[in-house]
Protein backbone atom coordinates (compact mmCIF):
# COMPACT_ATOMS: atom_id res chain seq x y z
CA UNK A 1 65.05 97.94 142.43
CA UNK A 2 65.99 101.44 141.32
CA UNK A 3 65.06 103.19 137.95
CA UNK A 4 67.23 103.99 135.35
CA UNK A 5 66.62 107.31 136.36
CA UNK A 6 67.78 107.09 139.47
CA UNK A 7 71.30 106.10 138.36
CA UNK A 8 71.57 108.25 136.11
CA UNK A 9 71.32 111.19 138.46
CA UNK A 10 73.99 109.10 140.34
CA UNK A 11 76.36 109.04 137.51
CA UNK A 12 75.97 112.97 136.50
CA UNK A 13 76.54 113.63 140.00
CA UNK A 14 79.68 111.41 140.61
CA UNK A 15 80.81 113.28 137.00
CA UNK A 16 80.68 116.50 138.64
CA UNK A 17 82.63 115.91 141.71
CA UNK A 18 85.27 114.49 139.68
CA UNK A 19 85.76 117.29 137.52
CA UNK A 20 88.88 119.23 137.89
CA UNK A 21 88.32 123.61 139.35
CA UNK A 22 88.97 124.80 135.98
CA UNK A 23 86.61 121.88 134.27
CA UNK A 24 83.72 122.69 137.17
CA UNK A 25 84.08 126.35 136.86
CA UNK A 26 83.48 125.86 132.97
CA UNK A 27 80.97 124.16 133.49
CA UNK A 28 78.92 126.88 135.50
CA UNK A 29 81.04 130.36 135.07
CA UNK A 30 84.04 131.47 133.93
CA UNK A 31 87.41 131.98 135.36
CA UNK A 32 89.76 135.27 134.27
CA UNK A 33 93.11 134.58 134.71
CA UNK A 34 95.21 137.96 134.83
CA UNK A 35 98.59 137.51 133.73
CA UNK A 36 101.99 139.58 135.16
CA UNK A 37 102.32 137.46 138.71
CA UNK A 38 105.20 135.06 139.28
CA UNK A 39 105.39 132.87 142.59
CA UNK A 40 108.81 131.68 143.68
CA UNK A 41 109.65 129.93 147.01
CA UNK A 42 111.83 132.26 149.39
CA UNK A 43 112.09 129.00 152.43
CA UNK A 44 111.30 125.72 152.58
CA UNK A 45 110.26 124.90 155.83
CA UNK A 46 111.59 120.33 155.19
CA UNK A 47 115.12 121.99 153.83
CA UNK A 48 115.70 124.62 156.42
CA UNK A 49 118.04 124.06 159.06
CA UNK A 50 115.41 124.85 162.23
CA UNK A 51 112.44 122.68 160.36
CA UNK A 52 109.76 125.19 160.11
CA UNK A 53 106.40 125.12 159.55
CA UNK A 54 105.23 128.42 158.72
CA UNK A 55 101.60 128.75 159.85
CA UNK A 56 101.64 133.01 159.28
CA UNK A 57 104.75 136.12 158.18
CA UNK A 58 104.45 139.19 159.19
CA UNK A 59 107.30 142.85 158.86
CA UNK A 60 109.02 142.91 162.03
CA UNK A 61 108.35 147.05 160.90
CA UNK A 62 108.50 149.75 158.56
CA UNK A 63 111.94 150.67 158.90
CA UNK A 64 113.48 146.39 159.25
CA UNK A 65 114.56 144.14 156.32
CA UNK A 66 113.46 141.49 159.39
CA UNK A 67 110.17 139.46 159.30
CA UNK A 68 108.59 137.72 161.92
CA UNK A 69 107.19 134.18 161.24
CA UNK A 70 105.43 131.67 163.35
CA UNK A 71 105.38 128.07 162.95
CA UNK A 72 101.76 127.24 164.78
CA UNK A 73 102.41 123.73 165.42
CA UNK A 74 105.93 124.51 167.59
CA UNK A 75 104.08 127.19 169.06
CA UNK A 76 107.47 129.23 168.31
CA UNK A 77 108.16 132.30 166.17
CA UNK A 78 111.36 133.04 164.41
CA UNK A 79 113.04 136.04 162.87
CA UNK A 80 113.62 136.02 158.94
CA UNK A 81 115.75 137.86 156.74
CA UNK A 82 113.82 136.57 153.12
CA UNK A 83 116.19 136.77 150.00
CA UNK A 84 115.80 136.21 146.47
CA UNK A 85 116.32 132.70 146.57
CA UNK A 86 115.67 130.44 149.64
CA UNK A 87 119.26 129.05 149.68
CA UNK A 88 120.04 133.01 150.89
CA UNK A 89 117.21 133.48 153.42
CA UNK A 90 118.72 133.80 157.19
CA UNK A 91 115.99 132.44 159.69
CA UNK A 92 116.34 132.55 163.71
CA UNK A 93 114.83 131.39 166.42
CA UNK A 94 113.18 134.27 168.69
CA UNK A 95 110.87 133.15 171.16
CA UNK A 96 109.45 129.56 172.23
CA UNK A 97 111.17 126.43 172.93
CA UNK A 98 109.14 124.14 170.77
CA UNK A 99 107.11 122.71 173.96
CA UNK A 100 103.07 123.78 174.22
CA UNK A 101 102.93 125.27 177.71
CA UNK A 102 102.37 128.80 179.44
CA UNK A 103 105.38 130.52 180.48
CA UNK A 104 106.01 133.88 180.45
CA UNK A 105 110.20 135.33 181.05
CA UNK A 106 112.78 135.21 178.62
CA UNK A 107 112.82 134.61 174.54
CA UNK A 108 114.65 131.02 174.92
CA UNK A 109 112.37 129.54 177.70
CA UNK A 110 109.22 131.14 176.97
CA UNK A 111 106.05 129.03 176.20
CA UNK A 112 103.30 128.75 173.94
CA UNK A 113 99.86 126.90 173.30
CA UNK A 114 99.16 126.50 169.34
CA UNK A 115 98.95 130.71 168.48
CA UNK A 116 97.72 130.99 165.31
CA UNK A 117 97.53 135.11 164.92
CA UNK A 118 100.06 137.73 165.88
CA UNK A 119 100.24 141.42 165.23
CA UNK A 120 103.20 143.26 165.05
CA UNK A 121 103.43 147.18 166.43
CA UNK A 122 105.72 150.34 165.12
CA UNK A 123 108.16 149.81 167.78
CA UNK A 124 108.79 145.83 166.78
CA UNK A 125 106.55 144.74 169.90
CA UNK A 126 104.54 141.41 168.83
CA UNK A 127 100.99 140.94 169.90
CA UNK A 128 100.10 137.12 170.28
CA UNK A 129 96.83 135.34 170.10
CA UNK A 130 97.29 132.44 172.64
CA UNK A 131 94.66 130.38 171.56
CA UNK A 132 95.00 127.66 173.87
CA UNK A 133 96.08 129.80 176.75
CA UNK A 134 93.42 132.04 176.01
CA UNK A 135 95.34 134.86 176.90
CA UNK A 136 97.62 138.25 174.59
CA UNK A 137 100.93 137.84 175.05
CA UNK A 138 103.14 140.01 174.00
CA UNK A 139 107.15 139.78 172.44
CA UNK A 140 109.94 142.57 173.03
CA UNK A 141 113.19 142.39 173.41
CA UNK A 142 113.67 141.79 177.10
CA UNK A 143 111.09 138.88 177.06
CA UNK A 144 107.52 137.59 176.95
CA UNK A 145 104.65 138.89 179.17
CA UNK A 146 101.01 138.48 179.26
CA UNK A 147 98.90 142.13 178.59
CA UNK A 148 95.69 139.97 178.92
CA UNK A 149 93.43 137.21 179.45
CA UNK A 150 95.33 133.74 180.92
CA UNK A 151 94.66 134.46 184.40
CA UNK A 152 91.47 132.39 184.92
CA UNK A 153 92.47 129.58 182.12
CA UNK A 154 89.33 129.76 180.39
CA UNK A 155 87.26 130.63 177.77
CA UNK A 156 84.55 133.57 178.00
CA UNK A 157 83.13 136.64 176.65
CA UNK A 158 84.38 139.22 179.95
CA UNK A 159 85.41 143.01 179.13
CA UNK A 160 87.13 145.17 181.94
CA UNK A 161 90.64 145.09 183.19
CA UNK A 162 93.07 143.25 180.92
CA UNK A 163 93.44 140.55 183.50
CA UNK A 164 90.34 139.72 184.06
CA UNK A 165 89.52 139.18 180.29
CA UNK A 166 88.27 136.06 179.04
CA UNK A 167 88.07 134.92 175.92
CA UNK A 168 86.97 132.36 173.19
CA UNK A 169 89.40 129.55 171.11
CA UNK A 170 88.92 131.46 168.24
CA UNK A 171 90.54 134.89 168.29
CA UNK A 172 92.55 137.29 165.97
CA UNK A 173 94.66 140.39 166.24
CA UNK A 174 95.29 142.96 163.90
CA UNK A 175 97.24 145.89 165.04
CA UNK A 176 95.32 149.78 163.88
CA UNK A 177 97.92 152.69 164.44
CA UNK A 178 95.45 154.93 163.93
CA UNK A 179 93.36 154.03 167.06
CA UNK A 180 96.31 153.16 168.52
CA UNK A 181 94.69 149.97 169.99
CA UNK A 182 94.83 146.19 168.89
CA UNK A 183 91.50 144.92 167.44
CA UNK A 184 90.11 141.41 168.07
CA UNK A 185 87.76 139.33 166.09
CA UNK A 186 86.41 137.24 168.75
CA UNK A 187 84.71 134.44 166.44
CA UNK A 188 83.92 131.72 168.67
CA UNK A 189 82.07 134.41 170.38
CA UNK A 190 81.05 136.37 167.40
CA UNK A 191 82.66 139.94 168.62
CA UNK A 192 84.79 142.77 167.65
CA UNK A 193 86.99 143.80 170.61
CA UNK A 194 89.85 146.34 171.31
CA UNK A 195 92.94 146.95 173.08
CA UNK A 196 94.58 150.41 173.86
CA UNK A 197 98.14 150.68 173.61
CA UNK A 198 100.84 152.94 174.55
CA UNK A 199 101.32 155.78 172.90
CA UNK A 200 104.84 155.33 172.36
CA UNK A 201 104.15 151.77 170.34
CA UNK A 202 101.69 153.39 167.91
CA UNK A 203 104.33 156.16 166.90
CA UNK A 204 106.33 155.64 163.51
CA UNK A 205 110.33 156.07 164.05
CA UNK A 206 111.84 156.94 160.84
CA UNK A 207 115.83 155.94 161.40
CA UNK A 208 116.51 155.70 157.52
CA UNK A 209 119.09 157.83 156.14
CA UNK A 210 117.02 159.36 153.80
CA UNK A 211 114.58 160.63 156.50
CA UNK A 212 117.72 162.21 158.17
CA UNK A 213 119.54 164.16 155.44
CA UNK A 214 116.33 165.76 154.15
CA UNK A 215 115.55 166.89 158.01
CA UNK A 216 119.14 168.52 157.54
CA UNK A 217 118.86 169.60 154.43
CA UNK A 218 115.33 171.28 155.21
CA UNK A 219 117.38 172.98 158.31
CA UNK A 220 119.90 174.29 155.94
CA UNK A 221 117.36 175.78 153.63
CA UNK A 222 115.31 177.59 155.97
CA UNK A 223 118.95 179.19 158.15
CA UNK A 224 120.02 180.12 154.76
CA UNK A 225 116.69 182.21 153.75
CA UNK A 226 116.58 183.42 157.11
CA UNK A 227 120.44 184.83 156.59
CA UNK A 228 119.71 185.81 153.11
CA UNK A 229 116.69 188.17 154.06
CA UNK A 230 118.45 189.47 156.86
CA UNK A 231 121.19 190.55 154.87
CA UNK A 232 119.01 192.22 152.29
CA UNK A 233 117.54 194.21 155.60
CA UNK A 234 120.21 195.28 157.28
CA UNK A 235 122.67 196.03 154.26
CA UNK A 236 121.52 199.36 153.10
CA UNK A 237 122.04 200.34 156.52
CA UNK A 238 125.90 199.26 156.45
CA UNK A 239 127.36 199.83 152.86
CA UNK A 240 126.79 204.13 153.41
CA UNK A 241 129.98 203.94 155.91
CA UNK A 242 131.48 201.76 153.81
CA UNK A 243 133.41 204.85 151.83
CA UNK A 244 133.02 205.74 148.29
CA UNK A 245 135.55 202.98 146.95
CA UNK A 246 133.83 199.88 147.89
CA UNK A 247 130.58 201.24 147.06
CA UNK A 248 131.83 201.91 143.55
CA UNK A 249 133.03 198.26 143.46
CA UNK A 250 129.29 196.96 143.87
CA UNK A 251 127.04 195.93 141.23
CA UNK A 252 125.10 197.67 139.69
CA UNK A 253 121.66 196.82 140.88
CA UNK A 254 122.40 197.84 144.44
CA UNK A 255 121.50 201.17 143.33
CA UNK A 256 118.01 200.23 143.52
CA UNK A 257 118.47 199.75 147.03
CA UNK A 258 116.99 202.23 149.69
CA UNK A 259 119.04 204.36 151.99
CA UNK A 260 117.73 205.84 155.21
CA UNK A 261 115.78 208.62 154.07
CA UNK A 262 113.75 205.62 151.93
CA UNK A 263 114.59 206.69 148.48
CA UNK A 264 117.44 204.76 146.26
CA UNK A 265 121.04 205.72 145.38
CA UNK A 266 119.79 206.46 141.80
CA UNK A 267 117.27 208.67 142.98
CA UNK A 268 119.70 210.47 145.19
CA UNK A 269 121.98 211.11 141.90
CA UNK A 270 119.50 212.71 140.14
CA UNK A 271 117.65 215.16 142.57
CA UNK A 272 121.80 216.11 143.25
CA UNK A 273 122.28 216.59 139.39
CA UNK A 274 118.65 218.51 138.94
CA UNK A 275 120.21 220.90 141.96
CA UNK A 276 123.51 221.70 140.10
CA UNK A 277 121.85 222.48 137.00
């Protein structure tokens, strides 16, 4: 028969994985709650009209008010324009039909196997992790292609041509501009591994208004220095043929510009008044 003591190291330890997070963390640290954060629900998967299940949302890129989100268990990924409130957030499907499969072609009969991390480039291009397929696929606009892995349809740890990559259940992508390469965190076989891209992908496109007027504005500043110093540079040169009248009509402090012997029109008056003295 067991001792009292015995069950009462049964009850304090039945006690404690009862207690509530706040109640446990009391009893063993402290939690700091900072205030100023609100959380509000921009879509309900059960009240939206495709069903979702959002597994992960990413920007579709810097210059879109479009996200990309994938539900993991349709193996499909949608386009969303979030709102304020979910009743005025616009979701679409983009690419998968809902089926698990492997099919590469066009957005509508394209197929994946259970992806559970994407990465999204500057140029909108999205980078999938296949899981299942054990492949990268990747998303544009004309359709869905496979940029590695998925040949062999299995799992492995194999570098070298894209094709010929294998690799584990358990991968992730995350998408570095500034290597210009997607990087992989193999887990199931413990490894950090990399991707170039194309240079073309990894270059920001800026096609906001605001990065076009102050290009033209910046254009207009620097022609109208340019035109102001050239005036200033070539004017003493002109306004001595000009004839006495409209040189009397200019301001005053064009005096103090030289003429071509390099001395000023008030010098000029001077040395001619010293001579008639």
């Amino acid at each position: 028969m067991a001792s009292p003591i015995f069950y009462s190291y049964l009850f304090l330890l039945l006690l404690l994985f009862h207690l509530s997070p706040a109640q446990a963390a009391g009893a063993g640290g402290e939690l700091n709650f900072e205030d100023g954060y609100t959380v509000s629900t921009v879509l309900d998967g059960d009240k939206s009209s495709l069903k979702v299940n959002p597994h992960s949302i990413l920007h579709q890129s810097p210059t879109s008010d479009l996200f990309i989100l994938l539900d993991s268990v349709a193996s499909t990924f949608y386009t969303v324009s979030l709102a304020t409130t979910s009743s005025e957030t616009v979701i679409k499907k983009l690419a998968g039909n809902g089926e698990w499969g492997y099919t590469d072609g066009d957005l509508a009969s394209a197929r994946f196997n259970k992806p559970k991390s994407f990465a999204v480039d500057f140029n909108g291009n999205i980078y999938v992790a296949d899981h299942h397929n054990h492949a990268i696929r990747k998303i544009t606009k004309s359709g869905v292609t496979t940029i590695a892995g998925g040949y062999s349809q299995k799992t492995g740890r194999t570098d070298g041509p894209a094709r010929n990559a294998l690799f584990s259940n358990e991968f992730g992508l995350t998408f570095i501009p500034e290597r210009c390469a997607l990087m992989i965190s193999d887990r199931g076989n413990r490894l950090i591994r990399q991707i170039n891209l194309k240079a073309a992908d990894c270059k920001k496109h800026s096609g906001s208004v605001l990065g076009t007027t102050s290009s033209w504005l910046l254009g207009l500043g620097l022609s109208g220095l340019i035109g102001l110093i050239i005036g200033l540079v070539i004017r003493p040169y002109i306004i001595p043929h000009t004839g006495s009248r409209q040189a009397s009509s200019l301001p005053v402090h064009m005096d103090t510009l030289p003429n071509e012997s390099g001395e000023t029109n008030s010098d000029a008056l001077l040395r001619h008044q010293k001579r008639s003295c």
